[in-house]
Protein backbone atom coordinates (compact mmCIF):
# COMPACT_ATOMS: atom_id res chain seq x y z
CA UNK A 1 174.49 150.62 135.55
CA UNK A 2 173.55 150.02 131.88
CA UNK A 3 176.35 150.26 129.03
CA UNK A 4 175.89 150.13 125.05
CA UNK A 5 176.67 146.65 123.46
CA UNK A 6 180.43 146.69 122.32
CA UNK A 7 180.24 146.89 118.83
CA UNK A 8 184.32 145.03 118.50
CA UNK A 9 182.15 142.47 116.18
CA UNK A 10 181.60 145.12 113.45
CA UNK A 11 184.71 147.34 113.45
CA UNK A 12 187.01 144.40 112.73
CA UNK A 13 184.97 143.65 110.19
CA UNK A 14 185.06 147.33 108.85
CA UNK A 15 188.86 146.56 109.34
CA UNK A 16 188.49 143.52 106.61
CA UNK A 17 186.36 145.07 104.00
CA UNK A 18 189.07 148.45 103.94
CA UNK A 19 191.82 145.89 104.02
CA UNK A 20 190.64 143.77 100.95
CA UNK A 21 188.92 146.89 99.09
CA UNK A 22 192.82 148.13 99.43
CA UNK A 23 194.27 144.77 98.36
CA UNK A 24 191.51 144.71 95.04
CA UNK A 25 193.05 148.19 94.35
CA UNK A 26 196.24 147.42 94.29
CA UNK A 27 195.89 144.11 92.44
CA UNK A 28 193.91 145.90 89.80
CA UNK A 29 196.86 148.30 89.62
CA UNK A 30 199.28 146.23 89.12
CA UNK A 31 197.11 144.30 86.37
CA UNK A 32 196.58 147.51 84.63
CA UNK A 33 200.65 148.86 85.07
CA UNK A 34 201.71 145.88 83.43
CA UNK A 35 199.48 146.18 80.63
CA UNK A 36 200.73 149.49 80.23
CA UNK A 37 204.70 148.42 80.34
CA UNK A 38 204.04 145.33 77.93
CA UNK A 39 205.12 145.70 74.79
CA UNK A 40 203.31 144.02 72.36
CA UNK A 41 204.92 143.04 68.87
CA UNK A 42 204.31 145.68 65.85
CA UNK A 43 201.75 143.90 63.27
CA UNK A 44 203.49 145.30 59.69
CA UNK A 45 199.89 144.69 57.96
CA UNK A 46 198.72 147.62 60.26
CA UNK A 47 201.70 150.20 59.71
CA UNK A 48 201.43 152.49 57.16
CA UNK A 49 204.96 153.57 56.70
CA UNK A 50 208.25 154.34 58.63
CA UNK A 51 210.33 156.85 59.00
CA UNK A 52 213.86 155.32 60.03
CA UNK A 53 216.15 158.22 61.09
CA UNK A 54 219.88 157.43 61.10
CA UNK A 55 221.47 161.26 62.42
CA UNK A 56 221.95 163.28 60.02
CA UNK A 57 219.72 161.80 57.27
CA UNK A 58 216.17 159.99 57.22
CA UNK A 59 214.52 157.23 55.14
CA UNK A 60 210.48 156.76 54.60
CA UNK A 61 209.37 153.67 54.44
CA UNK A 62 205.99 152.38 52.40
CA UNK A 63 207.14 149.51 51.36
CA UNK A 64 205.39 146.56 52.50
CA UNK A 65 208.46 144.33 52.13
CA UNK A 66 210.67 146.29 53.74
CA UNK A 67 208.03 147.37 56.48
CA UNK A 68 208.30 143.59 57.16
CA UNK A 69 211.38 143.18 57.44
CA UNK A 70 212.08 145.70 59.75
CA UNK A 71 208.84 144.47 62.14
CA UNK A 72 210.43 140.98 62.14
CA UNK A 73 213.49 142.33 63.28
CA UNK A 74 212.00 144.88 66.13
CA UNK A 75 209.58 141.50 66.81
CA UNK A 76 212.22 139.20 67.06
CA UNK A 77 214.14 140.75 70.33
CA UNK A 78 213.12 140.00 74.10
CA UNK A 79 212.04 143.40 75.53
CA UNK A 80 211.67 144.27 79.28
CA UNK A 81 210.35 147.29 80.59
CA UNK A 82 212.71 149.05 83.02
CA UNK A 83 211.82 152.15 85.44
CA UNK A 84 214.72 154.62 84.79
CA UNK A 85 214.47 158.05 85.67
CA UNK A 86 217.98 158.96 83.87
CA UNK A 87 217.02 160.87 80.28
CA UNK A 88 219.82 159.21 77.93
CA UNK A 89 221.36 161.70 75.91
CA UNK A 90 222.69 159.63 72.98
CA UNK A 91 220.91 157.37 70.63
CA UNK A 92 221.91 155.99 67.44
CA UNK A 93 218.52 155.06 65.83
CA UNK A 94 214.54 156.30 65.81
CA UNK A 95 211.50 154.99 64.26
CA UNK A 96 208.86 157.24 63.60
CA UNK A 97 205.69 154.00 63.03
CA UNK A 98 202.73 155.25 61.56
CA UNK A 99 199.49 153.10 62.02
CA UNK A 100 196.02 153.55 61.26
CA UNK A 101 195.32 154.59 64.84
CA UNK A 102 198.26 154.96 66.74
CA UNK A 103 202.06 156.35 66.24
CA UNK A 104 205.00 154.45 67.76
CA UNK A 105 208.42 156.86 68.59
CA UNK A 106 211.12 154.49 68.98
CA UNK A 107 214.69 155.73 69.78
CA UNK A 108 217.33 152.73 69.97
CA UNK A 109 220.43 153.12 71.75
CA UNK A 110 222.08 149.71 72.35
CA UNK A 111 220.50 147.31 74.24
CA UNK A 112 218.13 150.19 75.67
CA UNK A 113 215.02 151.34 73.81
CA UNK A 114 212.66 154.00 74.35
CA UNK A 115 208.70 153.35 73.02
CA UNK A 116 206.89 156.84 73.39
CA UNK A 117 208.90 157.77 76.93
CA UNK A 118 208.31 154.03 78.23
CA UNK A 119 211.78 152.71 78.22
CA UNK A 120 213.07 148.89 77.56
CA UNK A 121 215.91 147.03 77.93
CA UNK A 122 216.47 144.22 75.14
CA UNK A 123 218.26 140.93 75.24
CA UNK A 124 220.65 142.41 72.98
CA UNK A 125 221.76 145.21 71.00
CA UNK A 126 220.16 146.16 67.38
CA UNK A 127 222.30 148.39 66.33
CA UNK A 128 224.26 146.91 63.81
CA UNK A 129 221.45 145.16 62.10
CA UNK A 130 219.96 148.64 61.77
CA UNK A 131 222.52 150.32 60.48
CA UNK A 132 222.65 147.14 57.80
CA UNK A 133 218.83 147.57 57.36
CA UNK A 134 219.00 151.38 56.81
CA UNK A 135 221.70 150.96 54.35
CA UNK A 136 219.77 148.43 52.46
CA UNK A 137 216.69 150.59 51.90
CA UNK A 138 216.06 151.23 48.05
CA UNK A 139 214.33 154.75 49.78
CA UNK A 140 215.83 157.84 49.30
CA UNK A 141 217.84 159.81 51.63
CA UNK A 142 216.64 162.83 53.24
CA UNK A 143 218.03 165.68 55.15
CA UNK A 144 216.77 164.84 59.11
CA UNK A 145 216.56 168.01 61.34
């Protein structure tokens, strides 16, 4: 009686190349989520100006010094990206960053931040010196609705 040649050489091997073309996938995915979730630092030579809300009122910012200023202070907290599906309400800050080629919507709320829907967690709350910051602006005051 004559019988094919088993072929169990080849379809473990088919077994290893789906295995490792699923294991390249996922590594690239990973690679390219967390490039996504990183949060670079803002570069104030490439912002244009700022609008800091503080509810009810708004300040522009085009000063260069003052742009500065408030990069060094966004800059100078740790940030961590954190997968939250709860929308918070409240929020006590929000910086509308204007660059040559991208906007930045940043709503602060405590130690939690929100960067165009990705949100953060920082190391610790900015709150105060923003409120400080906003007060210290030479800008002038506008209705925010």
């Amino acid at each position: 009686k004559w019988t094919a040649p088993r072929r169990g050489g080849s379809m473990s091997k088919k077994k290893i190349k789906i295995r490792y073309i699923i294991f390249v996938l996922i590594t690239m995915g990973v690679i390219f989520f967390g490039k996504i979730t990183r949060l670079d630092n803002l570069n104030a030579e490439k912002i244009a100006g700022i609008i800091l809300v503080s509810p009810p009122y708004k300040k522009r910012i085009t000063d260069r010094q003052e742009i500065e200023e408030f990069t060094s202070l966004f800059n100078e907290r740790k940030k961590k990206p954190v997968f939250s599906i709860i929308n918070s309400s409240g929020w006590s800050k929000r910086a509308i960053i204007t660059t040559e080629t991208y906007q930045y919507d940043i709503i602060f709320c405590g130690e939690n931040i929100t960067v165009n829907r990705q949100k953060y967690v920082m190391d610790e709350s900015i709150d105060s010196e923003l409120e400080q910051f906003y007060q210290s602006l030479n800008e002038t005051e506008e209705k925010y609705n």
